[in-house]
PDB file of N, CA and C in Angstrom:
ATOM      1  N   UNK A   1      14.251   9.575  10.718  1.00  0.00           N
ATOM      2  CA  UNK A   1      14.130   9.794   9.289  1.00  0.00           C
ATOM      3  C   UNK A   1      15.057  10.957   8.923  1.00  0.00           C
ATOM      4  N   UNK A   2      16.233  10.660   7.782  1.00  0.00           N
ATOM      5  CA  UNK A   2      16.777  11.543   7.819  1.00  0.00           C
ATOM      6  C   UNK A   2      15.715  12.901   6.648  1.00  0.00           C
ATOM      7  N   UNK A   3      16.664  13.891   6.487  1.00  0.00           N
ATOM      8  CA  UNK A   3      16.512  15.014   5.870  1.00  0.00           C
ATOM      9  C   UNK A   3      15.734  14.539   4.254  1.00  0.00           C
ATOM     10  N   UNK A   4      16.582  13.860   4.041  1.00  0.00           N
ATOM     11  CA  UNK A   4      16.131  13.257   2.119  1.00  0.00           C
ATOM     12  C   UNK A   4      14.884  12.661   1.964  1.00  0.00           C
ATOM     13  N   UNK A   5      14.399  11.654   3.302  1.00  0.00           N
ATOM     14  CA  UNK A   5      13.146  10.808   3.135  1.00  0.00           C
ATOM     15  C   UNK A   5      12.440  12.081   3.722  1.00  0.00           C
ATOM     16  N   UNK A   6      12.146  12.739   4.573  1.00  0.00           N
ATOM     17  CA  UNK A   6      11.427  14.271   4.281  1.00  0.00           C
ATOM     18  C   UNK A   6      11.055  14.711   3.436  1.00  0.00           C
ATOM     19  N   UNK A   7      11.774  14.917   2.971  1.00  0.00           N
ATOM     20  CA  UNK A   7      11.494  16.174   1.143  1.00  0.00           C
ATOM     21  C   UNK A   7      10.891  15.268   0.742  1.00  0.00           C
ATOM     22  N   UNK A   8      11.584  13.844   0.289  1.00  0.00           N
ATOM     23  CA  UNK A   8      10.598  12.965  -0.357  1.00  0.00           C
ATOM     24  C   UNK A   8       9.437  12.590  -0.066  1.00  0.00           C
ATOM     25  N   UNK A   9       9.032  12.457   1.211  1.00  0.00           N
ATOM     26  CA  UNK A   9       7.643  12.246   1.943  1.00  0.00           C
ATOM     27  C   UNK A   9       6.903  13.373   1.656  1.00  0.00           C
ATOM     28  N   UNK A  10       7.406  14.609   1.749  1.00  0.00           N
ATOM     29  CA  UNK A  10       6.521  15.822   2.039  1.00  0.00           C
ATOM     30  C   UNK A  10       5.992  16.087   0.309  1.00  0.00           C
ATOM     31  N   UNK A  11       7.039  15.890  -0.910  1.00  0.00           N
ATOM     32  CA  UNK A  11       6.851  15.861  -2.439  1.00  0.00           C
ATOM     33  C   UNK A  11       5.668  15.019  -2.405  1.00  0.00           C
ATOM     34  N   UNK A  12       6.035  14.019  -2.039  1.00  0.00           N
ATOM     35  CA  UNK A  12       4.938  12.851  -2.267  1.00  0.00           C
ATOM     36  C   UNK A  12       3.616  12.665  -1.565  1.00  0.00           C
ATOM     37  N   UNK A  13       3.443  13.494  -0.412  1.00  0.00           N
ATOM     38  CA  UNK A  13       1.884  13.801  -0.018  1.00  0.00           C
ATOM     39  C   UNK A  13       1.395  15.267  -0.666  1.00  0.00           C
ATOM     40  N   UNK A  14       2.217  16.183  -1.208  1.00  0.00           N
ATOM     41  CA  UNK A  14       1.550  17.018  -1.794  1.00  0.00           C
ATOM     42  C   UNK A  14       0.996  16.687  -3.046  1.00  0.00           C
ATOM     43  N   UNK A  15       1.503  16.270  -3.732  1.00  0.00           N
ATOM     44  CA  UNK A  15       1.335  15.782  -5.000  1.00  0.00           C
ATOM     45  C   UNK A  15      -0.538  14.405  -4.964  1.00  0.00           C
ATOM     46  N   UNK A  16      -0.274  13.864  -3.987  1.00  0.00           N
ATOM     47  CA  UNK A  16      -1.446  13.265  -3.462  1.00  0.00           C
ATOM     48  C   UNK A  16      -2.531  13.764  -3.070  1.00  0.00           C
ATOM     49  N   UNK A  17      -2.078  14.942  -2.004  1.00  0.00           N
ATOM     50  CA  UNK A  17      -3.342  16.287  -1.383  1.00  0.00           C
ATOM     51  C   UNK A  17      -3.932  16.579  -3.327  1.00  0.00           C
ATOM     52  N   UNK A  18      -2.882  17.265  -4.068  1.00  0.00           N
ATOM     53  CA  UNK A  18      -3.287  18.293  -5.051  1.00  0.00           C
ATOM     54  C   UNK A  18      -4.310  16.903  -5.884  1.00  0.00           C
ATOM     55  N   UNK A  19      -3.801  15.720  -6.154  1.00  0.00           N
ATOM     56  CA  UNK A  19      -4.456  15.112  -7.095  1.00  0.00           C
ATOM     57  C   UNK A  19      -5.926  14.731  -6.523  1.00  0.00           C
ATOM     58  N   UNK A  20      -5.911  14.600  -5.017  1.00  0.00           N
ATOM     59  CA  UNK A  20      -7.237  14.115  -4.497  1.00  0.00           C
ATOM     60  C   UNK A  20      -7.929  15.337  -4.698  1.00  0.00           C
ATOM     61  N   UNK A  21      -7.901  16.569  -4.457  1.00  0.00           N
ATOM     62  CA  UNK A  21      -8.812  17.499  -4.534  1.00  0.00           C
ATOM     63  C   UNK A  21      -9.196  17.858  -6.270  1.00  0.00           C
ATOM     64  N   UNK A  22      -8.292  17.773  -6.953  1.00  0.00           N
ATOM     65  CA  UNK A  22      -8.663  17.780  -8.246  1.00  0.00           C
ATOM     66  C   UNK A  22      -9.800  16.836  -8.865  1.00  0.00           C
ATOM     67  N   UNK A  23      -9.187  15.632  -8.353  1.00  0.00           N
ATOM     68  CA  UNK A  23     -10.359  14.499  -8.358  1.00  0.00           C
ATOM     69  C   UNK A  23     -11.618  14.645  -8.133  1.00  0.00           C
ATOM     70  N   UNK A  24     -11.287  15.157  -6.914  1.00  0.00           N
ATOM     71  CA  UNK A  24     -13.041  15.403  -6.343  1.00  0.00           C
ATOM     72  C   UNK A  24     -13.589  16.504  -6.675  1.00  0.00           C
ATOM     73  N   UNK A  25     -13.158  17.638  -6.727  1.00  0.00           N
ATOM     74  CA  UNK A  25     -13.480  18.831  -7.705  1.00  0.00           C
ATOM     75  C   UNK A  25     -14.364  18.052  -8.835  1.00  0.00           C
ATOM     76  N   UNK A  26     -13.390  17.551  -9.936  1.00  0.00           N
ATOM     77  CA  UNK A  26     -13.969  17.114 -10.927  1.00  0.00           C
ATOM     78  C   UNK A  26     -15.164  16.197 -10.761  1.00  0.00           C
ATOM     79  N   UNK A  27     -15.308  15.445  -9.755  1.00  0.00           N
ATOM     80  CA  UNK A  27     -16.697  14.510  -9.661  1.00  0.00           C
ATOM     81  C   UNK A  27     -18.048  14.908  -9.918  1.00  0.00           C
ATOM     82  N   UNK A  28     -17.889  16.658  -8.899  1.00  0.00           N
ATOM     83  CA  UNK A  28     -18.864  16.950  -9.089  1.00  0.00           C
ATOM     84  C   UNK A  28     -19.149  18.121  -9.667  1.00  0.00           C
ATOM     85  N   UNK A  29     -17.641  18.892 -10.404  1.00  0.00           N
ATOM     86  CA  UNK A  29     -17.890  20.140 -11.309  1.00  0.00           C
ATOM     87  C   UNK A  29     -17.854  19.534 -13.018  1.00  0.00           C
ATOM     88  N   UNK A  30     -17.641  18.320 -13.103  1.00  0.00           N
ATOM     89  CA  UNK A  30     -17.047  17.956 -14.527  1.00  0.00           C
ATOM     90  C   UNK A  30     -16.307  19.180 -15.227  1.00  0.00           C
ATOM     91  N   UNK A  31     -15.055  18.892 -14.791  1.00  0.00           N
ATOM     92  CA  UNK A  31     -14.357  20.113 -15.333  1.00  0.00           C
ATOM     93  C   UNK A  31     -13.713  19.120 -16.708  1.00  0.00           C
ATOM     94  N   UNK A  32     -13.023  18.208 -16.475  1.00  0.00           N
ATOM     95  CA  UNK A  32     -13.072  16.799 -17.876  1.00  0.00           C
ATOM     96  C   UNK A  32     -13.235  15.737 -17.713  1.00  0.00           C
ATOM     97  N   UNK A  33     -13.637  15.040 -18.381  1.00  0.00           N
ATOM     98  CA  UNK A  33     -13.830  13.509 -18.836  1.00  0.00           C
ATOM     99  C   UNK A  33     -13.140  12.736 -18.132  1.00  0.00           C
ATOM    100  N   UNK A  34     -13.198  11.479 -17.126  1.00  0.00           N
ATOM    101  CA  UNK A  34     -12.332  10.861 -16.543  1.00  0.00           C
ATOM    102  C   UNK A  34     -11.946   9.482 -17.391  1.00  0.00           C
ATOM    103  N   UNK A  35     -13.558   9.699 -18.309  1.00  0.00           N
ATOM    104  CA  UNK A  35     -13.201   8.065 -19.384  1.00  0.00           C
ATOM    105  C   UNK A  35     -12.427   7.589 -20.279  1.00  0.00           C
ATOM    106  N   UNK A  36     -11.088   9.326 -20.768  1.00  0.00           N
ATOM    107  CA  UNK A  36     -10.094   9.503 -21.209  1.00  0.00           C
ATOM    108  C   UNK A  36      -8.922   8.815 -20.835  1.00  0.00           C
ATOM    109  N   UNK A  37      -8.846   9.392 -19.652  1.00  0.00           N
ATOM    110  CA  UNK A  37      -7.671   9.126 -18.908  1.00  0.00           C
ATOM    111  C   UNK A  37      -7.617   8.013 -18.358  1.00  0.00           C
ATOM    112  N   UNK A  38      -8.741   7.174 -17.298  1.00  0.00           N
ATOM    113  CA  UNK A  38      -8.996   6.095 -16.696  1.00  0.00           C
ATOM    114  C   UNK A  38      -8.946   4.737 -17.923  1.00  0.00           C
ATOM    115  N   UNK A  39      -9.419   5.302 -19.670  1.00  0.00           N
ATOM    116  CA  UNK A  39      -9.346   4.038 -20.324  1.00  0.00           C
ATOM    117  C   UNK A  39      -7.649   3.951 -20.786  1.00  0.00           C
ATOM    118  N   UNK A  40      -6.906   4.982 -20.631  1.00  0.00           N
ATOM    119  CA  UNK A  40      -5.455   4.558 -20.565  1.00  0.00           C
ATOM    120  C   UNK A  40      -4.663   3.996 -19.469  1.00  0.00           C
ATOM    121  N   UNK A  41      -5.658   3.984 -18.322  1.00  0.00           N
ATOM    122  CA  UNK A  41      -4.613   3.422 -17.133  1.00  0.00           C
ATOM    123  C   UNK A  41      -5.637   1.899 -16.506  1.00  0.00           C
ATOM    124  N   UNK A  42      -7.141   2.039 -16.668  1.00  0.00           N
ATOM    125  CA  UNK A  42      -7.499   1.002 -16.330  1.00  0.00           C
ATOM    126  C   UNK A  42      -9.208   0.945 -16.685  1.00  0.00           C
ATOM    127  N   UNK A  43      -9.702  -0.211 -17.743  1.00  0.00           N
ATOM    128  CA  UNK A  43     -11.227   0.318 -18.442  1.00  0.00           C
ATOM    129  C   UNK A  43     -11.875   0.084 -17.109  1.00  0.00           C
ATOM    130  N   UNK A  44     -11.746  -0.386 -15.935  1.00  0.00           N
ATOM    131  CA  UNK A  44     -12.449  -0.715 -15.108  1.00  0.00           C
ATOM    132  C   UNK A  44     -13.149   0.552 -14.137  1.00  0.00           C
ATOM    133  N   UNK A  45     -12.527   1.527 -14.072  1.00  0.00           N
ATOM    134  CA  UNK A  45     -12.621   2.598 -13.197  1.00  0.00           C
ATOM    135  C   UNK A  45     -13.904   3.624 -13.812  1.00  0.00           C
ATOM    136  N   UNK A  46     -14.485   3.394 -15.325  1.00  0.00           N
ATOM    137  CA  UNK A  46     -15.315   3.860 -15.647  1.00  0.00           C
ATOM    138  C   UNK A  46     -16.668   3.689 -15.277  1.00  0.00           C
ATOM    139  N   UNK A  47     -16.940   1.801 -14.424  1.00  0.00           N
ATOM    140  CA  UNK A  47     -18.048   1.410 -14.545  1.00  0.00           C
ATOM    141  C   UNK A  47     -18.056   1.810 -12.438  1.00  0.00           C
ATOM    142  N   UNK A  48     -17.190   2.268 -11.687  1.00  0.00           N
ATOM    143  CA  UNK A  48     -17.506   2.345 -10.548  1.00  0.00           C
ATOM    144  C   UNK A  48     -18.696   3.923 -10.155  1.00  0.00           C
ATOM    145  N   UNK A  49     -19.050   3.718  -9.283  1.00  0.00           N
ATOM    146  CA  UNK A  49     -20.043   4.752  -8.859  1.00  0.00           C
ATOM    147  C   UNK A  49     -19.602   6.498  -8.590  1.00  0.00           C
ATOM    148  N   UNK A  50     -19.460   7.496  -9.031  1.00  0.00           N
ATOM    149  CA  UNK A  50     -18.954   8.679  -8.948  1.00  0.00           C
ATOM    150  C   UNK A  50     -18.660   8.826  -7.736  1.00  0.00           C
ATOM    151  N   UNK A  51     -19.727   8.494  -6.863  1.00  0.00           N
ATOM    152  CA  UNK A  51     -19.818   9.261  -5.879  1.00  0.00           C
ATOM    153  C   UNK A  51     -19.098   8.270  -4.202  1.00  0.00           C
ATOM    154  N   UNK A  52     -18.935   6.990  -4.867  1.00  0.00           N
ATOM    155  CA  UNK A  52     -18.055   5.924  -4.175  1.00  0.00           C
ATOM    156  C   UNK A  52     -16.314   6.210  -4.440  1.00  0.00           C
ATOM    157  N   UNK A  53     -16.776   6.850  -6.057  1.00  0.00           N
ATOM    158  CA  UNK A  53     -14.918   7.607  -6.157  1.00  0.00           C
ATOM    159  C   UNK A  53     -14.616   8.571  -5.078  1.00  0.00           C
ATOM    160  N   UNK A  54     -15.689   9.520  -5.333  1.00  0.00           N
ATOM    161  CA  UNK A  54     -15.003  10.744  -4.721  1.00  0.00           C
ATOM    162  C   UNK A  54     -14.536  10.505  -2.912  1.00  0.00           C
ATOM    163  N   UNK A  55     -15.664   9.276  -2.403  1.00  0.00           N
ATOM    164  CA  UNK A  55     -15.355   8.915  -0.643  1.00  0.00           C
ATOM    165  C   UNK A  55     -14.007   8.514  -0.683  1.00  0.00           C
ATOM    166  N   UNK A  56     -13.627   7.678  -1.678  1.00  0.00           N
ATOM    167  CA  UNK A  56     -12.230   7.079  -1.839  1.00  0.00           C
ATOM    168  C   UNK A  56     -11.129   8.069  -1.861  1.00  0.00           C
ATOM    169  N   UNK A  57     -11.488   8.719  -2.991  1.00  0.00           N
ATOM    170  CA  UNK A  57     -10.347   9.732  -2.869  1.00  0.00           C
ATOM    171  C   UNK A  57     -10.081  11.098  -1.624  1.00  0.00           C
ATOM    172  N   UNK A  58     -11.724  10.995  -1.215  1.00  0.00           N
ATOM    173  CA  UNK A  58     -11.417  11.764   0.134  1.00  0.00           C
ATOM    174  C   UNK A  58     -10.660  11.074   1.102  1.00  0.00           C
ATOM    175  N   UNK A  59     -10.880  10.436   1.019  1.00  0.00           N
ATOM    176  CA  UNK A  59     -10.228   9.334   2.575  1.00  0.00           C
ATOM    177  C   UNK A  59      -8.633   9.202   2.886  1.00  0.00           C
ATOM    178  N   UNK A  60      -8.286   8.922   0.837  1.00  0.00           N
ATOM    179  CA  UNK A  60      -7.078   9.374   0.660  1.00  0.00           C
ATOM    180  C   UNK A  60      -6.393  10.837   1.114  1.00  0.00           C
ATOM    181  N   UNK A  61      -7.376  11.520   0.531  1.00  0.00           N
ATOM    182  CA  UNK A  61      -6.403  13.083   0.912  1.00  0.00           C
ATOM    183  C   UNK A  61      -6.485  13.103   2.324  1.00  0.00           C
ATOM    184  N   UNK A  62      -7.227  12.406   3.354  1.00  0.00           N
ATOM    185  CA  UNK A  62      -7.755  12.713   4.756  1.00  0.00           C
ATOM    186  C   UNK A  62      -6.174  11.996   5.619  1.00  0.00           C
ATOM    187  N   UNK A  63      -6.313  10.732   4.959  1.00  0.00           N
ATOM    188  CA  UNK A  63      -4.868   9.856   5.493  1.00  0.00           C
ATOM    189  C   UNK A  63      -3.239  10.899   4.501  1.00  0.00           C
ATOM    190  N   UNK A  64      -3.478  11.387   3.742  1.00  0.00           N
ATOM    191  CA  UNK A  64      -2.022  11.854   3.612  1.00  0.00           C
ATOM    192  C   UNK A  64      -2.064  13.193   4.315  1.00  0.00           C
ATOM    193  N   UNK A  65      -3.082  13.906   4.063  1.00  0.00           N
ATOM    194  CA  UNK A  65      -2.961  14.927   5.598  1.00  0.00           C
ATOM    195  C   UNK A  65      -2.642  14.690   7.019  1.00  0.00           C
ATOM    196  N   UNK A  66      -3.567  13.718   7.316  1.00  0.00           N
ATOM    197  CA  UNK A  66      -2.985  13.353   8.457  1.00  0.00           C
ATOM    198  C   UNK A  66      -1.583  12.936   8.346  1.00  0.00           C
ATOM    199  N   UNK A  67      -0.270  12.121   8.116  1.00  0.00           N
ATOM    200  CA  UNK A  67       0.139  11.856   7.817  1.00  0.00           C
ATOM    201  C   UNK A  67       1.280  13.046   7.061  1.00  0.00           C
ATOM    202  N   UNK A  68       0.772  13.803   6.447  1.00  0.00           N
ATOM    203  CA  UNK A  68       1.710  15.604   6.551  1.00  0.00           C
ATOM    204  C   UNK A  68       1.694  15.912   7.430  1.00  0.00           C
ATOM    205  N   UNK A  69       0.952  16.251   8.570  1.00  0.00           N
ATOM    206  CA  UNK A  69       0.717  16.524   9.539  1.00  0.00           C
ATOM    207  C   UNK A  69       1.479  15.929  10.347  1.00  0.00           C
ATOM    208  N   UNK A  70       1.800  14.748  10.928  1.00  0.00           N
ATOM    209  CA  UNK A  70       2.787  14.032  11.730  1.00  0.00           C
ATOM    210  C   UNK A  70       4.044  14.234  11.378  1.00  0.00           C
ATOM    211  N   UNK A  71       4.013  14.321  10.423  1.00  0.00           N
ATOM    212  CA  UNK A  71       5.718  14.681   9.638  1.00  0.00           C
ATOM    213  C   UNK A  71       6.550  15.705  10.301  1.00  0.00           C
ATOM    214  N   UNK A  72       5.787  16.870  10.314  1.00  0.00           N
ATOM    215  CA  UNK A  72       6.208  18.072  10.982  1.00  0.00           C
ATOM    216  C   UNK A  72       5.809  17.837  12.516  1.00  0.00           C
ATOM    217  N   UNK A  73       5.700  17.325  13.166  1.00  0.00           N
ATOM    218  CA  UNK A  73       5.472  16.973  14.444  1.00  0.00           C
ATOM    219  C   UNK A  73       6.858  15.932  15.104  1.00  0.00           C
TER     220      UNK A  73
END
């Protein structure tokens, strides 16, 4: 992998780390409304279970860590 798909890999799992923890932050601090944002990108994401989101999005940040992690290896 050269130098360019790097930066780009490494941009693109941070940006993933920061959004999963925000996510999950918010699940269970309600810092805002997700029924805002989710009814501009998809009405469906309102009727799933909070707490089935937040496993999801952990799992996510768990696989792009891992996955940062190999990068530099």
């Amino acid at each position: 992998m050269n130098v360019f798909n790097r930066i780009i890999m490494i941009i693109v799992m941070l940006c993933l780390v920061v959004f999963s923890i925000v996510a999950i932050v918010n699940t269970f601090a309600g810092l805002f409304e997700w029924a805002t944002i989710s009814d501009k990108i998809a009405s469906y994401a309102t009727n799933l279970n909070p707490y089935i989101l937040a496993a999801i999005l952990f799992l996510v940040l768990v696989i792009a860590l891992i996955i940062l992690s190999l990068n530099f290896t």
